[in-house]
Protein backbone atom coordinates (compact mmCIF):
# COMPACT_ATOMS: atom_id res chain seq x y z
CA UNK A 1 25.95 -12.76 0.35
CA UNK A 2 29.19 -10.71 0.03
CA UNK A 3 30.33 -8.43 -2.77
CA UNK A 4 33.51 -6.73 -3.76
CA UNK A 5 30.88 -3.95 -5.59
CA UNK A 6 28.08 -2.25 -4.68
CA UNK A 7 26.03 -1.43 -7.89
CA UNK A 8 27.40 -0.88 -11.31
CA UNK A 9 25.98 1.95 -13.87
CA UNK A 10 24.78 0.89 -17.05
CA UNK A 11 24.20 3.41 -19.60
CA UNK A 12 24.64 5.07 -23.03
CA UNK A 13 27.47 7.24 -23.29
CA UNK A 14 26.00 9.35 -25.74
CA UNK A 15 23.27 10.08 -22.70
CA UNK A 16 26.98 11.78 -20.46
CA UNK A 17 27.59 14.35 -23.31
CA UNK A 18 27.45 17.43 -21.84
CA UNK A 19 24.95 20.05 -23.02
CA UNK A 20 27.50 22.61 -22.43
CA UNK A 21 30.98 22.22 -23.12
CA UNK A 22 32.78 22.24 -20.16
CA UNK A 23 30.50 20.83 -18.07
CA UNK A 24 29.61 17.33 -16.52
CA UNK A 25 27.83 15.01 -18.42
CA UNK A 26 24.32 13.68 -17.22
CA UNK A 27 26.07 10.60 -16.06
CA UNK A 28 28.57 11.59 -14.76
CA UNK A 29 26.41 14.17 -12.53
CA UNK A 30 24.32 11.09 -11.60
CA UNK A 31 27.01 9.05 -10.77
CA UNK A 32 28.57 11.75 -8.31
CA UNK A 33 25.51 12.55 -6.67
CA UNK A 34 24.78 8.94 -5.98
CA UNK A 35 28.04 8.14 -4.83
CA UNK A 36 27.85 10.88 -2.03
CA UNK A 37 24.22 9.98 -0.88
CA UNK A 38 24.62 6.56 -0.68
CA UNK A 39 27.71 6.61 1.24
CA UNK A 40 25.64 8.79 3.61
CA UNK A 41 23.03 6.25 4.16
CA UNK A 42 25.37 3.07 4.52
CA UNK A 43 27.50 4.74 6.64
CA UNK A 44 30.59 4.26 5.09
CA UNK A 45 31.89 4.57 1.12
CA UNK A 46 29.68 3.20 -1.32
CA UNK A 47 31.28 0.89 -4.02
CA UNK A 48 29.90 2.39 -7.78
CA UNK A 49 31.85 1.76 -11.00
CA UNK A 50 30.63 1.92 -14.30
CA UNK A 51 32.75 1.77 -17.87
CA UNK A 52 33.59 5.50 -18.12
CA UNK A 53 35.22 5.02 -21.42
CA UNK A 54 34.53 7.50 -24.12
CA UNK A 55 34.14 5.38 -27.47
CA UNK A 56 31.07 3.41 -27.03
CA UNK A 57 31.56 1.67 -30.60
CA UNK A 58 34.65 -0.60 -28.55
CA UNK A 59 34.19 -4.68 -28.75
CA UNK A 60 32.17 -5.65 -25.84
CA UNK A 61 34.69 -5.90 -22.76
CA UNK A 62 34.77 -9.26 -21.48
CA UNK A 63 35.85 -8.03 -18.16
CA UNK A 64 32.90 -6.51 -17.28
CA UNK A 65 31.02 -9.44 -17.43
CA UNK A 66 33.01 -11.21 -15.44
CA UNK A 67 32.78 -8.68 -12.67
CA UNK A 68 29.03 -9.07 -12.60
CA UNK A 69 29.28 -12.31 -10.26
CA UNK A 70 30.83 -9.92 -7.68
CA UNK A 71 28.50 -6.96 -8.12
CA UNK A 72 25.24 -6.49 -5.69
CA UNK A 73 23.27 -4.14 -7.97
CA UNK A 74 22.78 -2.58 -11.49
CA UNK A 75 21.49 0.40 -11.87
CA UNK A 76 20.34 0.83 -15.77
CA UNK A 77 20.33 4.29 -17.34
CA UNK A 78 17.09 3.63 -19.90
CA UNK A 79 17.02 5.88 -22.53
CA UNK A 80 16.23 5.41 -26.28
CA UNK A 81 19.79 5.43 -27.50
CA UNK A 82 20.06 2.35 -24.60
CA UNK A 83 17.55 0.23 -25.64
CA UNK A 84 18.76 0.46 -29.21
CA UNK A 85 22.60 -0.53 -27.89
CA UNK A 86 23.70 -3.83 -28.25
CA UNK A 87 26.47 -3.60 -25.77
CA UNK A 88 24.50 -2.03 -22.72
CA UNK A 89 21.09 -4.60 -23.38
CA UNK A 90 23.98 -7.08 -23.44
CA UNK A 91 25.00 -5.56 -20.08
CA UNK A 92 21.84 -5.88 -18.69
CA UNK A 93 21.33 -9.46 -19.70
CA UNK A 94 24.46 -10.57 -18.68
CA UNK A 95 23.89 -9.31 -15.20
CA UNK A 96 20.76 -10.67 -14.92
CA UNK A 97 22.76 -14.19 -15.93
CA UNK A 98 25.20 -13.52 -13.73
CA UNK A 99 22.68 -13.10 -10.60
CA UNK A 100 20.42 -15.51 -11.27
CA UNK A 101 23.21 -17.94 -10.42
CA UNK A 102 24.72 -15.46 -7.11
CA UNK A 103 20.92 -15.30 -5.06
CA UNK A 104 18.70 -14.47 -7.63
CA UNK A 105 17.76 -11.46 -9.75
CA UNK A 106 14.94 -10.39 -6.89
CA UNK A 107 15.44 -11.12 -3.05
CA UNK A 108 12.92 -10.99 -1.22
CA UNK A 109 10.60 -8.76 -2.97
CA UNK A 110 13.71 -6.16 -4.60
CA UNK A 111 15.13 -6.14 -7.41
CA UNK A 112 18.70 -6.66 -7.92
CA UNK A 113 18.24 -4.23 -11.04
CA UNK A 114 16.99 -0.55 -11.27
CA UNK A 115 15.51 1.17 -13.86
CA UNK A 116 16.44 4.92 -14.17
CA UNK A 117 14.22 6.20 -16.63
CA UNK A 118 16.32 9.31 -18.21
CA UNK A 119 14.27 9.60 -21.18
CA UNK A 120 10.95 8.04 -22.41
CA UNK A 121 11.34 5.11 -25.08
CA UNK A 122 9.55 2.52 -26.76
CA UNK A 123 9.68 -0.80 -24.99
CA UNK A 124 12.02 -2.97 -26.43
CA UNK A 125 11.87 -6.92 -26.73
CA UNK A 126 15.54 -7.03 -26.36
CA UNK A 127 15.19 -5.75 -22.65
CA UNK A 128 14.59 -8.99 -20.04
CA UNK A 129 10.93 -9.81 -19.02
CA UNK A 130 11.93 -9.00 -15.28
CA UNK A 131 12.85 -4.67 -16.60
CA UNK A 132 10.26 -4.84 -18.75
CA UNK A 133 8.11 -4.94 -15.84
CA UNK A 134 9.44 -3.35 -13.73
CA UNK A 135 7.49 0.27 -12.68
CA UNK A 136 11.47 2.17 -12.48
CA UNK A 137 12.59 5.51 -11.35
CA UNK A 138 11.66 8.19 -13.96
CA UNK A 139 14.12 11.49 -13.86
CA UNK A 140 11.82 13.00 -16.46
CA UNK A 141 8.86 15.65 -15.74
CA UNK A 142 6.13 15.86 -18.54
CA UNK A 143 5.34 19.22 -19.94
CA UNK A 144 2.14 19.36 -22.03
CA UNK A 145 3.37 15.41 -22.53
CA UNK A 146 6.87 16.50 -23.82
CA UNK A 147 9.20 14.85 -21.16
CA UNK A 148 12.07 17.54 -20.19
CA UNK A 149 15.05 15.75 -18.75
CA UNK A 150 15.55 16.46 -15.23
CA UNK A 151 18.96 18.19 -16.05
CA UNK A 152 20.99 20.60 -13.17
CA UNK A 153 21.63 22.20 -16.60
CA UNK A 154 17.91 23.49 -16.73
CA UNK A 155 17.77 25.67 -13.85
CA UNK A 156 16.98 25.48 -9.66
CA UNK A 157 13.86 23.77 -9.98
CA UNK A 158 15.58 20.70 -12.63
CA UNK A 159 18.48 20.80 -10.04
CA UNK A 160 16.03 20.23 -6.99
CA UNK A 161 13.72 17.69 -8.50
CA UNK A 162 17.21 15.55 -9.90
CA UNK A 163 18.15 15.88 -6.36
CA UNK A 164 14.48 14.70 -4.60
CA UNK A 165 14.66 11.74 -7.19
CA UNK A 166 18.31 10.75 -6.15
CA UNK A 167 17.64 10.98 -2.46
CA UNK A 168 14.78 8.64 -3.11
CA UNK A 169 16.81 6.22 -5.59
CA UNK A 170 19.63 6.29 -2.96
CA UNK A 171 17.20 5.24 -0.17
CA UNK A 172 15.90 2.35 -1.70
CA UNK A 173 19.31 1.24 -2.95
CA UNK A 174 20.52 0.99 0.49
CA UNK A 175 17.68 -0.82 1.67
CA UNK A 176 18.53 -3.25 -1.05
CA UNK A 177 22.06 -3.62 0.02
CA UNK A 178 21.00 -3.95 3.55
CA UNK A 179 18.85 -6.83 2.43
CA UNK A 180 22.04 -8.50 0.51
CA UNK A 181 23.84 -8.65 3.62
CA UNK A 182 24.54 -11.54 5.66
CA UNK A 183 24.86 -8.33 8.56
CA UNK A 184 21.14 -7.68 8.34
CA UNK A 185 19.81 -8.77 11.72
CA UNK A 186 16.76 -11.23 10.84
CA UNK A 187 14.66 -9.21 13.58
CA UNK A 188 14.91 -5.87 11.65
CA UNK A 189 13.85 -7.82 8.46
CA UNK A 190 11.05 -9.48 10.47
CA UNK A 191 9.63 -6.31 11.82
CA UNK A 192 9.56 -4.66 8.55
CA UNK A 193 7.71 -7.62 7.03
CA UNK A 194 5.03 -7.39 9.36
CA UNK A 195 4.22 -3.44 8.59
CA UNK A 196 1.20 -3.25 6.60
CA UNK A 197 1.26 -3.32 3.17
CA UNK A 198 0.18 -0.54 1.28
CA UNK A 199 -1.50 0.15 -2.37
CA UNK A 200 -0.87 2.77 -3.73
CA UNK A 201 -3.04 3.83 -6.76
CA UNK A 202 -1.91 5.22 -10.20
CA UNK A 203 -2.39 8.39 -11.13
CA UNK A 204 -2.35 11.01 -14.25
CA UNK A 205 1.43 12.90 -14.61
CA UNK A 206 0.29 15.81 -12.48
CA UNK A 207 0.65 13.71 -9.36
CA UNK A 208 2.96 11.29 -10.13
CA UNK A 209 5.54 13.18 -8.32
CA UNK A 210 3.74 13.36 -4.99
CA UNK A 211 2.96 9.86 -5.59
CA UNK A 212 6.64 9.01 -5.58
CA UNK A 213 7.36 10.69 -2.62
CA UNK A 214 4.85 9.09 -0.82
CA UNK A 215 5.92 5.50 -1.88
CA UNK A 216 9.75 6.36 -0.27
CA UNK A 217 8.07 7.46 2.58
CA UNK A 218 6.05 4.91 3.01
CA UNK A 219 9.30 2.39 2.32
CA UNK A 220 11.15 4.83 4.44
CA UNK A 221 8.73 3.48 7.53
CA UNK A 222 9.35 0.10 6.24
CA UNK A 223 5.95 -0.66 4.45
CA UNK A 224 5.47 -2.39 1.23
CA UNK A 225 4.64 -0.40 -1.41
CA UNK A 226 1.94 -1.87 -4.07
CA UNK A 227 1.82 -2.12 -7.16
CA UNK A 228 6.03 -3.36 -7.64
CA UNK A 229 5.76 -3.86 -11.36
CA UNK A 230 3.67 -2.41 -14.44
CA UNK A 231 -0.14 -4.01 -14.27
CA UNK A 232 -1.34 -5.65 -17.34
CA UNK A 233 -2.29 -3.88 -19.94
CA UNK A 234 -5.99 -5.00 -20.63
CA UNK A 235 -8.68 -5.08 -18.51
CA UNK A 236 -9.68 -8.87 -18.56
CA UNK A 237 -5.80 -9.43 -16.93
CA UNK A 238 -5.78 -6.02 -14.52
CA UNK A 239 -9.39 -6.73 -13.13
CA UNK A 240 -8.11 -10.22 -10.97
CA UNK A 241 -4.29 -8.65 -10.83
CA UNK A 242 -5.78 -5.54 -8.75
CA UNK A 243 -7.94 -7.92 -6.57
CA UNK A 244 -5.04 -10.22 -5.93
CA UNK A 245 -2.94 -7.51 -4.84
CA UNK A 246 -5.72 -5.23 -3.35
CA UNK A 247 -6.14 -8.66 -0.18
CA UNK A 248 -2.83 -8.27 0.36
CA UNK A 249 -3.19 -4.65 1.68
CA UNK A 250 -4.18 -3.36 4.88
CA UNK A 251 -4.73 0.54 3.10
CA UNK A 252 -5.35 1.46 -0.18
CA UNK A 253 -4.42 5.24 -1.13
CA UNK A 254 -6.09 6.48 -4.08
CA UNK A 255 -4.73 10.34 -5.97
CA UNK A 256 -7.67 11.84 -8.12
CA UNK A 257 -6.14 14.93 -10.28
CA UNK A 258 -6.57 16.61 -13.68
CA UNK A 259 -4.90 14.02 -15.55
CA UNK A 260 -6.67 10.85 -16.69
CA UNK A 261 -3.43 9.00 -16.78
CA UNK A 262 -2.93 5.24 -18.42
CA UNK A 263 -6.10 3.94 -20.19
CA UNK A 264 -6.25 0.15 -20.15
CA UNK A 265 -7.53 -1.91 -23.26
CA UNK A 266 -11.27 -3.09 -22.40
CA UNK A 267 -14.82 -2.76 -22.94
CA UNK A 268 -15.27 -0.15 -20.04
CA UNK A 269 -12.97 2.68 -21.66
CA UNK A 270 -12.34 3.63 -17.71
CA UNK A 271 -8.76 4.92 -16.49
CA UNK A 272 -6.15 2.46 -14.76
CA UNK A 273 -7.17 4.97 -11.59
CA UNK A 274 -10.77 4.65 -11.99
CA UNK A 275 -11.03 0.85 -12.23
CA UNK A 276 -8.43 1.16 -9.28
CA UNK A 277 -11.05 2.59 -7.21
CA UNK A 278 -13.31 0.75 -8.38
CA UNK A 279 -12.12 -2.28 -7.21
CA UNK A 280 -10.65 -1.33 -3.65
CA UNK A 281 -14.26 0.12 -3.00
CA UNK A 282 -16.33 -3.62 -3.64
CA UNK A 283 -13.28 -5.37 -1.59
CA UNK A 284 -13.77 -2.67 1.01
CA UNK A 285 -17.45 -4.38 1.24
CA UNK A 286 -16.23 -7.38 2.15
CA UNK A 287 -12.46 -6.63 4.31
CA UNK A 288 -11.07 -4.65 6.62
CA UNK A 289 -9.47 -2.91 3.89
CA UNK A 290 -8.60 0.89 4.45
CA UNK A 291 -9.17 3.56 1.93
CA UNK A 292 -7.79 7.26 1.67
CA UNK A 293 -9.24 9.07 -1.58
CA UNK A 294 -7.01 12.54 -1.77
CA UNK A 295 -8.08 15.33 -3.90
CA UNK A 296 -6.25 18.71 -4.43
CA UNK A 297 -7.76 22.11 -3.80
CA UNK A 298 -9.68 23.40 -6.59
CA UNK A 299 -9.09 20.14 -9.09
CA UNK A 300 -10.37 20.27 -12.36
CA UNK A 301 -10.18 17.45 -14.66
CA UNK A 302 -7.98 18.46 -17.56
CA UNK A 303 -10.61 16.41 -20.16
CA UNK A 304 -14.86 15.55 -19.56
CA UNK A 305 -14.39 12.22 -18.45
CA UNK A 306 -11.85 12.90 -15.52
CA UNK A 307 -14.23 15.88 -14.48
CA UNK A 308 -16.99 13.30 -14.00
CA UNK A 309 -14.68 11.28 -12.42
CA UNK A 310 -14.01 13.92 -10.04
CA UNK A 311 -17.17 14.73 -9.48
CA UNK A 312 -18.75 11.27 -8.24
CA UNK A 313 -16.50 10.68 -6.20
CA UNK A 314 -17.59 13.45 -4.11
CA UNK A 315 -21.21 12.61 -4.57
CA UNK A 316 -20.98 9.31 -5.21
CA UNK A 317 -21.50 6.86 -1.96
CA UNK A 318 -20.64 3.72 -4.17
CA UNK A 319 -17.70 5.52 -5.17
CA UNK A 320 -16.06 6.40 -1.86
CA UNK A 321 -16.85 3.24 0.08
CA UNK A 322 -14.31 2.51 2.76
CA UNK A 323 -12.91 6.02 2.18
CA UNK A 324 -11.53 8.54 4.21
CA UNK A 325 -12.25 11.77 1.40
CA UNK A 326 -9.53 14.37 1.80
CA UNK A 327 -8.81 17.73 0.32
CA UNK A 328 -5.64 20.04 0.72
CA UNK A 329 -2.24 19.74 0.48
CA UNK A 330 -0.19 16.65 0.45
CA UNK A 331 0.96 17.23 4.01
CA UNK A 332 -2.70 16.63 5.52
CA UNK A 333 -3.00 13.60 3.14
CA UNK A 334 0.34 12.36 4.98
CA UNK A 335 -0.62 12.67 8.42
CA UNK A 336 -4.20 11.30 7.64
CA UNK A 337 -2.26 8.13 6.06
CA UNK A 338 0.29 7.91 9.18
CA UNK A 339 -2.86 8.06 11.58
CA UNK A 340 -4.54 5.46 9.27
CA UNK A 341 -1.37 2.75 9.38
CA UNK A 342 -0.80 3.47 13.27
CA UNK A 343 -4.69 2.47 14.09
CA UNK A 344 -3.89 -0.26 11.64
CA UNK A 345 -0.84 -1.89 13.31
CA UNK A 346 -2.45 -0.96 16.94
CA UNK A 347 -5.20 -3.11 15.92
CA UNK A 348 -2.95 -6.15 14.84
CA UNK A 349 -1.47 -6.49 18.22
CA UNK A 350 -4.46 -7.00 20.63
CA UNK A 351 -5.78 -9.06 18.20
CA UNK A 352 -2.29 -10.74 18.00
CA UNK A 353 -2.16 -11.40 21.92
CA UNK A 354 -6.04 -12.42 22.03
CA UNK A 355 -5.54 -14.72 19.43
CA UNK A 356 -2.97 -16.23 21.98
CA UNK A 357 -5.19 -17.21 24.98
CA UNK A 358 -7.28 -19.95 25.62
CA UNK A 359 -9.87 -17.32 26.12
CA UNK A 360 -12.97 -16.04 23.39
CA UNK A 361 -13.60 -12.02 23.31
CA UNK A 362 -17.18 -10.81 22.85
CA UNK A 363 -17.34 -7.33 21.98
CA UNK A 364 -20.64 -5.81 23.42
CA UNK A 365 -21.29 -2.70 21.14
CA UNK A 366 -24.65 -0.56 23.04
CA UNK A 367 -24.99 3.23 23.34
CA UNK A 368 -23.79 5.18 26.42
CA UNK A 369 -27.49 4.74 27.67
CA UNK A 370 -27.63 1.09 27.64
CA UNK A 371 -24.81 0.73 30.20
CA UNK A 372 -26.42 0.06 33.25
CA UNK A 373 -28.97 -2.24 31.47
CA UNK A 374 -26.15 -4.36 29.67
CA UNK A 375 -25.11 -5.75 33.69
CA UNK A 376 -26.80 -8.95 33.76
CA UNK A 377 -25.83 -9.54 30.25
CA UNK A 378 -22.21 -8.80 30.84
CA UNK A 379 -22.36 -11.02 34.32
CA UNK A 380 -24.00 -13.98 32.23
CA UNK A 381 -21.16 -13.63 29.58
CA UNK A 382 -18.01 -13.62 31.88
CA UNK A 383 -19.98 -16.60 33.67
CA UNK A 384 -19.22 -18.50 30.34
CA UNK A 385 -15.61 -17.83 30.43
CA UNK A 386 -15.72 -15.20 27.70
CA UNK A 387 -13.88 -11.98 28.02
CA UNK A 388 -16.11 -9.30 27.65
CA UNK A 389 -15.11 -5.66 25.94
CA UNK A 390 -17.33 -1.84 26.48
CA UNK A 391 -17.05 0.72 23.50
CA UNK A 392 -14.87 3.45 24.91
CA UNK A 393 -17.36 6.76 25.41
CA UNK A 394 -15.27 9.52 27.00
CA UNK A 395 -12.75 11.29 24.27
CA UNK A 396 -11.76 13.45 21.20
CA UNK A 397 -13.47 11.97 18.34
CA UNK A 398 -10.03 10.96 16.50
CA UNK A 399 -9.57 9.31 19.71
CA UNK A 400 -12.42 7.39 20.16
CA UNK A 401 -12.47 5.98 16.66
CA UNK A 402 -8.85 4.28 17.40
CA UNK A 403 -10.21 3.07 20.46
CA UNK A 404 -13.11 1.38 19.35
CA UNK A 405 -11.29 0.06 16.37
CA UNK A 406 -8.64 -1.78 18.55
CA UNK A 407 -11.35 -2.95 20.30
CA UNK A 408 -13.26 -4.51 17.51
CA UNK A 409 -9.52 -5.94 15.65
CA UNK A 410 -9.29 -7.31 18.93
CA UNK A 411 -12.44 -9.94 19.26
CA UNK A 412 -13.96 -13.21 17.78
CA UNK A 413 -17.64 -12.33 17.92
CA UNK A 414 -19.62 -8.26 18.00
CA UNK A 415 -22.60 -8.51 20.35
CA UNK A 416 -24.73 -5.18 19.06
CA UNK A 417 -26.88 -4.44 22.30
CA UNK A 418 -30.15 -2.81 20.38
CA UNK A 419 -31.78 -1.53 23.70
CA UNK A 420 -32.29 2.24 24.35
CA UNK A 421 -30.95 2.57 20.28
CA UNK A 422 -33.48 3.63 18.13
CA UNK A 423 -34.01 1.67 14.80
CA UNK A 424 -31.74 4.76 12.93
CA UNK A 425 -29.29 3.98 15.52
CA UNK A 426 -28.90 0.27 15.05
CA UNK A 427 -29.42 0.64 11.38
CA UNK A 428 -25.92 3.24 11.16
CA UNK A 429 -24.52 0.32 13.75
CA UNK A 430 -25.03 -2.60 11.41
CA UNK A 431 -23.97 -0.83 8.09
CA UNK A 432 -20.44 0.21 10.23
CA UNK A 433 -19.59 -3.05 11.58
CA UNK A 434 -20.26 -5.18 9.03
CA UNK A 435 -17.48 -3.57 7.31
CA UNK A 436 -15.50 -3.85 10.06
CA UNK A 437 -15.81 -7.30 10.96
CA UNK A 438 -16.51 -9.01 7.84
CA UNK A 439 -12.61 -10.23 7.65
CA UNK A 440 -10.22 -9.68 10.98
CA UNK A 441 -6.68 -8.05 11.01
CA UNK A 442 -5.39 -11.47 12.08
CA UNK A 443 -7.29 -13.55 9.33
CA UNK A 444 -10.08 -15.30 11.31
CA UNK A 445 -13.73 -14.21 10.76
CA UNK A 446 -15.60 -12.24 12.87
CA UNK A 447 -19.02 -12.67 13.44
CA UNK A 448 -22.09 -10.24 13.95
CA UNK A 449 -24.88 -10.83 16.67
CA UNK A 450 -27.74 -8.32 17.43
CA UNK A 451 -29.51 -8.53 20.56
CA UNK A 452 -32.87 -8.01 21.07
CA UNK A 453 -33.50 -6.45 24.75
CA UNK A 454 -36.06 -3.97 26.00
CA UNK A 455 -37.88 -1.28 25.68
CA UNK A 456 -39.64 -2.89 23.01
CA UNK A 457 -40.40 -1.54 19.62
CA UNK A 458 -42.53 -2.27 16.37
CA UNK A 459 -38.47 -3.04 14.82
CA UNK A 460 -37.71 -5.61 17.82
CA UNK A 461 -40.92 -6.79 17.46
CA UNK A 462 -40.54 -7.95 13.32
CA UNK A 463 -36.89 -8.57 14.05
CA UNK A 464 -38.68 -11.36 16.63
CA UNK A 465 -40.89 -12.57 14.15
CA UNK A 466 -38.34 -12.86 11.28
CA UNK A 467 -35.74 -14.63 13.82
CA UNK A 468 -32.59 -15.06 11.97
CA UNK A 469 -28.99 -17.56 12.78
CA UNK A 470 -27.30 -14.69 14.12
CA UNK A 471 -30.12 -13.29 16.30
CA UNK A 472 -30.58 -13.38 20.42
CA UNK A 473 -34.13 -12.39 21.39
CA UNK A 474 -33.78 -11.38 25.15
CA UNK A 475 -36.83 -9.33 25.12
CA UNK A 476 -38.65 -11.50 27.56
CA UNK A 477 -35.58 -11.59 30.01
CA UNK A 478 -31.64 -12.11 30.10
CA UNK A 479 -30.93 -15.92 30.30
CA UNK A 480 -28.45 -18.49 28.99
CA UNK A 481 -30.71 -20.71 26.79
CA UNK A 482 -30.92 -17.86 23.67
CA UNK A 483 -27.16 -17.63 23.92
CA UNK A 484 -26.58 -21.25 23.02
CA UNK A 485 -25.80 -20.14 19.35
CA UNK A 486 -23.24 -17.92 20.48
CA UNK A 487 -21.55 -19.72 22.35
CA UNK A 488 -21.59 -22.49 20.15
CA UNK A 489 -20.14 -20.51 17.20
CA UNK A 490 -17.26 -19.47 19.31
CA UNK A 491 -16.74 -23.17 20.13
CA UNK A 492 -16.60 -23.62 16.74
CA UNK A 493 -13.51 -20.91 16.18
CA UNK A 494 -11.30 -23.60 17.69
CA UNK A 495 -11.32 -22.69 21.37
CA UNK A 496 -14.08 -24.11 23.86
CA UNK A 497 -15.89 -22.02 26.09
């Protein structure tokens, strides 16, 4: 699709009076600001109009709405004064009209329309369904919940933070427009599809500007950034909306401060946050789901509830399932959540090629001790026509957890060698992997052996009794017969051994 404009401004014009005379109006301020870093990130001048006349009581100009059909973007200035307007609703309708007929009012999964939020207002039912939803770009900071405008007018810090939210705004505007564009090369758009998607919890209004800052970045690196629009309101909707969007996800990042934040209707009285975690810890139980749960230094929760909140989830087990539990500044939670999304996308691609071949992988997990003991094993395996993986042993610990993970992304079936392990050993093996393994990267199930082999033990020996579907007893010897099941499963996974 071509355009003749880039984005129009919609807005108020009671919202660009100056607060001092002589100066620039909020909009206009906005407008200038956006026009220079947009042009910066398209590489060449961006194309932003808006009405810039002064009495905002004129008859609705026709002309506008007829330059809609040529116009990529709209970028709405929300503000009370602009939900209560009948011409700039009528704007924002008729440009929704306009591209619903010219591509559609999302492509892809952007909006054609952003919400600047420049002051807090009550929703209105005159706004479309598709704003209404919409999560927007808030250039407000809460003080003590009395939103102060972020205004250049208000000193350096207002100046830097209208800035940071521009830069941001600008970003993801150009990404948009990229999008639009018949120039796009389908192989950029392909790559950035395949990142791994990322949910990114709500928090109280103490974090939510680090938690904007991390959602550009994230976009920045070309990830999808979950939740795109407002969650429902009550909890018999948001429970099943969270889980829906939680599968989707490869990482879930969760931002505990002193603020409760949004409370949704329902019987449990527990924070949007809270029944976030809540829910990306049971999936964790049953995915390869990721979790980061991030804590500042020396949090403490502003009412009794978030303090208990707080404090499970340091004590809690239940509560931090799947989690990586952080504390410190939102630099360390960054390079924990690059390191997270690199192991991530590492872990796609074996599995990617592997999921190519003709050929099953059997992932033989043992301790450093059992190597020598796992040979005939190993021999009888490759003699199948399996390819056969080793845990990596030698290495930094950061370094060794990537390995193994790629490792385990990587094949149809885990083979737990329970040798020279003691019970504890296997036990902390078991609990791990069945995590791990319980959905792949790639979408096809993994599956979970344990192997009985000497020295024997009172364990092997009630394991033996018990038997189990997923069990090899090769306490008497290494042969083929007890690996019939095996073998057979991996049959099963489409591909003959």
């Amino acid at each position: 699709m071509s355009f003749n404009q880039d984005a129009f401004i919609s807005y108020a014009h009671i919202d660009n009076e100056p607060l001092t005379p002589g100066q620039k109006g909020w909009v206009s301020q906005f407008h200038a600001t956006l026009q220079a870093m947009l042009s910066q990130r398209l590489g060449e001048k961006a194309r932003i109009w808006r009405d810039d006349k002064l009495d905002g009581n004129d008859v609705f100009a026709d002309e506008i709405v007829g330059q809609f059909t040529t116009t990529a973007l709209l970028v709405s200035i929300l503000s009370p004064r602009y939900v209560r307007s009948e011409w700039c609703t009528r704007e924002l309708l008729e440009f929704c009209k306009a591209a619903a007929g010219n591509g559609g009012v999302t492509v892809g999964n952007k909006s054609r329309v952003f919400k600047v939020i420049k002051t807090p207002f009550e929703q209105a039912s005159a706004l479309p369904e598709v704003v209404q939803q919409m999560l927007g770009y808030p250039f407000y900071a809460l003080d003590h919940d009395d939103p102060q405008e972020l205004d250049p007018a208000f000193g350096e810090e207002a100046r830097q933070q209208f800035l940071g939210k521009l830069s941001s705004l600008a970003w993801e505007i150009a990404k948009s427009l990229r999008q639009l564009s018949d120039a796009a090369p389908a192989s950029v758009a392909d790559a950035q599809q395949k990142r791994p998607v990322v949910f990114l919890a709500d928090c109280g209004s103490d974090l939510r500007d680090a938690r904007e800052r991390l959602a550009t970045e994230l976009r920045m690196h070309g990830h999808e950034v979950l939740p795109a629009q407002q969650l429902p309101q009550s909890e018999d909707a948001l429970l099943p909306e969270l889980k829906a969007q939680l599968e989707r996800c490869a990482l879930s990042i969760h931002l505990v401060g002193s603020s409760v934040g949004p409370v949704p209707d329902g019987p449990s009285g527990r924070s949007l946050a809270m029944l976030e975690n809540h829910v990306a810890a049971e999936l964790c139980r049953q995915s390869a789901l990721r979790r980061i749960i991030w804590l500042p230094e020396m949090i403490k929760g502003e009412r009794p509830e978030q303090q208990l909140f707080i404090d499970a989830l340091q004590r809690d087990a239940a509560l931090q399932f799947g989690a990586d539990l952080l504390r410190g500044d939102v630099e360390a939670l960054k390079g924990t959540m690059h390191l997270l999304l690199r192991q991530i996308e590492t872990a796609a691609a074996p599995a990617a090629a592997a999921a190519a071949t003709d050929q099953q992988t059997v992932h033989v997990l043992m301790s450093e001790a059992d190597r020598a003991a796992s040979v005939p094993l190993l021999k009888l395996l490759l003699a199948q026509g399996l390819q056969v993986t080793l845990p990596v042993f030698v290495g930094d610990a950061a370094a060794l957890r990537e390995a193994n993970a790629q490792l385990l992304s990587a094949c149809d079936a885990v083979l737990l060698f329970y040798g020279a392990g003691d019970e504890v050993w296997k036990f902390h093996q078991q609990n791990d992997l069945r995590k791990q393994v319980a959905l792949a990267a790639s979408g096809k199930a993994r599956s979970l052996w344990t192997c009985l082999l000497p020295p024997a033990s009172a364990d092997k020996q009630l394991l033996q009794l018990l038997g189990g579907a997923e069990l090899i007893d090769l306490l008497d010897g290494v042969s083929a017969a007890p690996l019939q099941p095996l073998l057979a499963a991996l049959a099963g996974n489409g591909t003959s051994s």
